[in-house]
Structures are given as C-alpha cells and as structure tokens.
C-alpha atoms as a PDB file:
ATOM      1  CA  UNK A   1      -3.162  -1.523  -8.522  1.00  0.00           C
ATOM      2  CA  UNK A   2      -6.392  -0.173  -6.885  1.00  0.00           C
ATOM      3  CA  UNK A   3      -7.861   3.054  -8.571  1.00  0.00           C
ATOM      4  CA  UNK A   4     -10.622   4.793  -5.637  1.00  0.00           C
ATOM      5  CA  UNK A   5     -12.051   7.903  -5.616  1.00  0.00           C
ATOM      6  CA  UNK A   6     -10.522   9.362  -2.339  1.00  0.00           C
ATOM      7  CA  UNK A   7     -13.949  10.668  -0.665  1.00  0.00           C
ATOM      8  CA  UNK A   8     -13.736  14.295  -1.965  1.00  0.00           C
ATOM      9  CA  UNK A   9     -14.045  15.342  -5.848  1.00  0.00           C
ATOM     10  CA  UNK A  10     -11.307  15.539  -8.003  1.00  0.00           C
ATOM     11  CA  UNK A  11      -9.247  13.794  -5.267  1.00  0.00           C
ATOM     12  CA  UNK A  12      -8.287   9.967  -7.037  1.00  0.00           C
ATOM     13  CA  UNK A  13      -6.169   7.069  -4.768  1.00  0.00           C
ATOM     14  CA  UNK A  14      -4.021   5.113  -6.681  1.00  0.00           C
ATOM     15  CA  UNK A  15      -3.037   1.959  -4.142  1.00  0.00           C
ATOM     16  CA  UNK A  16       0.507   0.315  -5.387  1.00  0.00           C
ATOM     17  CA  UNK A  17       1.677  -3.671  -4.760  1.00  0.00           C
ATOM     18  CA  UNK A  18       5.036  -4.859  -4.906  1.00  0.00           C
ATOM     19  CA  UNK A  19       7.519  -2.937  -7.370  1.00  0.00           C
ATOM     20  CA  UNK A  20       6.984  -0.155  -9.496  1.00  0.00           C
ATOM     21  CA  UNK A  21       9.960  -0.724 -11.746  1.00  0.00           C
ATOM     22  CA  UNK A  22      10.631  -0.305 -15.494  1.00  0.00           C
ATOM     23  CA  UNK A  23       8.713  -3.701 -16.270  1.00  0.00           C
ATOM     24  CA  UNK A  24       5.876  -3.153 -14.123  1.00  0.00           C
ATOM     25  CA  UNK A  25       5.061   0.310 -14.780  1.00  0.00           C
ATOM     26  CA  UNK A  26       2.065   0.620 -17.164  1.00  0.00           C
ATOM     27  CA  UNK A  27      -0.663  -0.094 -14.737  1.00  0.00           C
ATOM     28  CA  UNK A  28       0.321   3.124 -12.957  1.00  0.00           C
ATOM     29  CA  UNK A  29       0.625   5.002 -16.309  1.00  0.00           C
ATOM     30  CA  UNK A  30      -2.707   3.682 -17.531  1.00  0.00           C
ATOM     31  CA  UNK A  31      -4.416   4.739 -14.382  1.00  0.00           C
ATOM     32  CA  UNK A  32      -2.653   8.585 -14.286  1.00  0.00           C
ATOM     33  CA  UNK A  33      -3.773   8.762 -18.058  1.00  0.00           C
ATOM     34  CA  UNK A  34      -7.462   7.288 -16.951  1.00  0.00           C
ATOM     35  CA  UNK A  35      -7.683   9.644 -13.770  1.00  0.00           C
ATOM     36  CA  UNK A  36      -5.638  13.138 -15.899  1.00  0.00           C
ATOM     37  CA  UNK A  37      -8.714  15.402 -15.189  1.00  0.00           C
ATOM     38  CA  UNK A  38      -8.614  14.625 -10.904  1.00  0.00           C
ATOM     39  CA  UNK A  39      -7.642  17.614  -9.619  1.00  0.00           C
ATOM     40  CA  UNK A  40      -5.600  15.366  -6.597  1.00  0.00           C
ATOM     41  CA  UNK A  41      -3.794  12.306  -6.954  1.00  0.00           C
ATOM     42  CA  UNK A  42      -3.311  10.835  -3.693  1.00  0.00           C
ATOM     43  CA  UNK A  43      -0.878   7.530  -4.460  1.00  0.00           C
ATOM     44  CA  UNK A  44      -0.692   4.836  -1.506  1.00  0.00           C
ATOM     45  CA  UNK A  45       2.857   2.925  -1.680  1.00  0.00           C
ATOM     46  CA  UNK A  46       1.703   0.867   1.702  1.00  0.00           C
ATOM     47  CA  UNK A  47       2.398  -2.453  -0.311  1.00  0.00           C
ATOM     48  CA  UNK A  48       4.983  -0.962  -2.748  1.00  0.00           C
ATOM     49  CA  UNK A  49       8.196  -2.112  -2.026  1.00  0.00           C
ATOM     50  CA  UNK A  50      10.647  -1.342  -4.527  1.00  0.00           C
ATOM     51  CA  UNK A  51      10.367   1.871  -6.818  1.00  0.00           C
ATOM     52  CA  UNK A  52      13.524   2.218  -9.403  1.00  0.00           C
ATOM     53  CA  UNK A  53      14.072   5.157 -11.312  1.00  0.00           C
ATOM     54  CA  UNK A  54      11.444   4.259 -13.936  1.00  0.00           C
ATOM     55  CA  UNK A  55       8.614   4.423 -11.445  1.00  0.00           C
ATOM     56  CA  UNK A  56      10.263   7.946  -9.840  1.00  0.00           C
ATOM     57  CA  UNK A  57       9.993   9.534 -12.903  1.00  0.00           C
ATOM     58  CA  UNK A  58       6.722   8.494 -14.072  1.00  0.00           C
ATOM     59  CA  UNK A  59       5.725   9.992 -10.702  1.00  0.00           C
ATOM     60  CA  UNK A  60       8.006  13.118 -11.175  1.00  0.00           C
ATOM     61  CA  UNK A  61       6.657  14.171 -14.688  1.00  0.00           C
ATOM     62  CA  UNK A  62       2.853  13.566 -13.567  1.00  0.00           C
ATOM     63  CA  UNK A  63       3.613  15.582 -10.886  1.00  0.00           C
ATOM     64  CA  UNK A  64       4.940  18.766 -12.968  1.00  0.00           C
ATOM     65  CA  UNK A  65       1.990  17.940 -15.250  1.00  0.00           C
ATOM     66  CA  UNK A  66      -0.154  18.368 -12.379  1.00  0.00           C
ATOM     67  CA  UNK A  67       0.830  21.539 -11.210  1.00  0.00           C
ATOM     68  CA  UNK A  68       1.021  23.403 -14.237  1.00  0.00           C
ATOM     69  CA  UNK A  69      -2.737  22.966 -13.928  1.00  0.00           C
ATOM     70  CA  UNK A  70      -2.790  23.777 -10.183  1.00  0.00           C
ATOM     71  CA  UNK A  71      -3.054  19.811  -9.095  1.00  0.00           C
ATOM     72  CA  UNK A  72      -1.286  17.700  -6.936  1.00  0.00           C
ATOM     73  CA  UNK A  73       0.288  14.106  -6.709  1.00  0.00           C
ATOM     74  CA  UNK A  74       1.095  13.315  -3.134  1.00  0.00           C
ATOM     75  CA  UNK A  75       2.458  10.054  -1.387  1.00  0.00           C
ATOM     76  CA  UNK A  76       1.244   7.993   1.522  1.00  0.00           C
ATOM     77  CA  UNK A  77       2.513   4.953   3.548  1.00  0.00           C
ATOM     78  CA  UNK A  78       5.866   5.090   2.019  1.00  0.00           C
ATOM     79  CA  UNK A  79       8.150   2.175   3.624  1.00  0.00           C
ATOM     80  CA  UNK A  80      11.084   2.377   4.457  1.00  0.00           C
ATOM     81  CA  UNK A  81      13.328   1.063   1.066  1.00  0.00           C
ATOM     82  CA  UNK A  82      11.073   3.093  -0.507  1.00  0.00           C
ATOM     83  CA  UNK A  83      11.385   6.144   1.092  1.00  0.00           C
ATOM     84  CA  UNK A  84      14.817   5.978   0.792  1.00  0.00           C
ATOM     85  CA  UNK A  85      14.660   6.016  -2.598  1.00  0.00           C
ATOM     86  CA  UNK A  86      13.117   9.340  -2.794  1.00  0.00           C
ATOM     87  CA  UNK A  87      15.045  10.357  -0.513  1.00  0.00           C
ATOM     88  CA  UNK A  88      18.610   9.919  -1.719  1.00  0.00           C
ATOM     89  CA  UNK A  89      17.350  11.440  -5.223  1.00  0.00           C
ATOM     90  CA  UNK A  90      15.791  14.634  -3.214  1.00  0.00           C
ATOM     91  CA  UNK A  91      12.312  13.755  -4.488  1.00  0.00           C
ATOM     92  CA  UNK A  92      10.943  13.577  -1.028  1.00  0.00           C
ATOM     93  CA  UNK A  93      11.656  17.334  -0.859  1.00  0.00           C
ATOM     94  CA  UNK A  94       9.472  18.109  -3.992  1.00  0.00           C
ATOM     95  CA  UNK A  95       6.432  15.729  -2.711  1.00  0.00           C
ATOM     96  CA  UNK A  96       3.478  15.984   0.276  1.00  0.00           C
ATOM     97  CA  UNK A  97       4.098  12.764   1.807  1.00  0.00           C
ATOM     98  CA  UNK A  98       1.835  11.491   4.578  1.00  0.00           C
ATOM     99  CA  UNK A  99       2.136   8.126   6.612  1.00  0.00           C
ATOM    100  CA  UNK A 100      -1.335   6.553   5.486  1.00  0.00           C
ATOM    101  CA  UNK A 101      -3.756   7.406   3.048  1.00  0.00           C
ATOM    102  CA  UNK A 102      -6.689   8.298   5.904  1.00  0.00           C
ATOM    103  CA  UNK A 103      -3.935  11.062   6.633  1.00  0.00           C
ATOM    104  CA  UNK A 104      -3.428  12.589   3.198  1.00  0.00           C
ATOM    105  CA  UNK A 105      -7.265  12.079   2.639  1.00  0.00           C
ATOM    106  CA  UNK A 106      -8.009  14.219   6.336  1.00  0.00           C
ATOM    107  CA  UNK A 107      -5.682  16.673   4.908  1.00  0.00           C
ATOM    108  CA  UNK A 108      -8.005  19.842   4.560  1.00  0.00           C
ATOM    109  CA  UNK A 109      -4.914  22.465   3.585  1.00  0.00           C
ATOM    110  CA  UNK A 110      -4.128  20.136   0.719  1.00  0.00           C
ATOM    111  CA  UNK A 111      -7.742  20.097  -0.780  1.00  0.00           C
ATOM    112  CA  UNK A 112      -7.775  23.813  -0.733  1.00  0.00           C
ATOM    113  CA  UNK A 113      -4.025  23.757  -2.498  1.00  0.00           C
ATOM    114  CA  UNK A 114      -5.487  21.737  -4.774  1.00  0.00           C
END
C-alpha cells in the first residue's frame, strides 16, 4: 500500500495492490488509523483486484466514522471485479467514486464537502 498526501490538506491517498481480503487487510487499517485526523481519504483501487467483504466493511465503517466528523472516504480507479463488488452490495450508491485518482484529486466540490 502507498500512503500520499493528495496535494491539498487534510486530503490523504491510500493506493491498494492486489486483494484487500480478510488476510490482507491490516495494512489498510494501519494506514486509516495513521491518517484518522485527514479530513479526505481519497483510496486508489487501480491495482486492487479483489475486495471481499472484509475489505468492504473496513471501508464502510471508516466511512461512517468519517462523516460523523464531516469527512469523506471516496474511491478511484475501481476495476471492473471490483466494482462489481460494490455494486451488487449497493455500496457504490453510498460512495464518490471517480475513474482515477487525478480525477477525485481535481474534484473542487468534494474539497469544499469535505
């Protein structure tokens, strides 16, 4: 996992490899924990793909944690098995999902929502 400051303060990239699954996990837990005070989570799944219900709900509960203190987690480069993943379990409704990082990061509304 890469961990970058996305350009703008507050606003974190997290960059995810291969599968985010119930054994591989705790590098993306370790770096929400690390990054909790960003006031934007931007997390790149270009190079994730797999994401089981493990990883989907480590990403659904830091993004209610988020909110409740007026941040945002939001998804870029999702491919296609892993799209559908959110997709069939209606988390694609509940996150901003762009098709690259430069996109989420140009994304001027969502630093203001933020």
């Amino acid at each position: 996992m890469v961990n970058r400051h996305g350009g703008r303060p507050g606003t974190v990239v997290l960059a995810l490899d291969g599968e985010l699954e119930h054994d591989t996990v705790a590098p993306l837990r370790d770096a929400l924990k690390e990054n909790a005070a960003a006031v934007r989570v931007v997390v790149d799944c270009t190079g994730l793909r797999f994401c089981d219900s493990t990883g989907l709900n480590v990403l659904l509960r830091t993004r209610l944690r988020m909110l409740a203190r007026g941040g945002h987690v939001d998804l870029a480069g999702l491919r296609p098995p892993v799209r559908r993943i959110f997709e069939i379990t209606g988390a694609l409704q509940v996150f901003r999902v762009y098709a690259d990082t430069d996109a989420a990061l140009a994304d001027a509304d969502a630093d203001a929502d933020a």
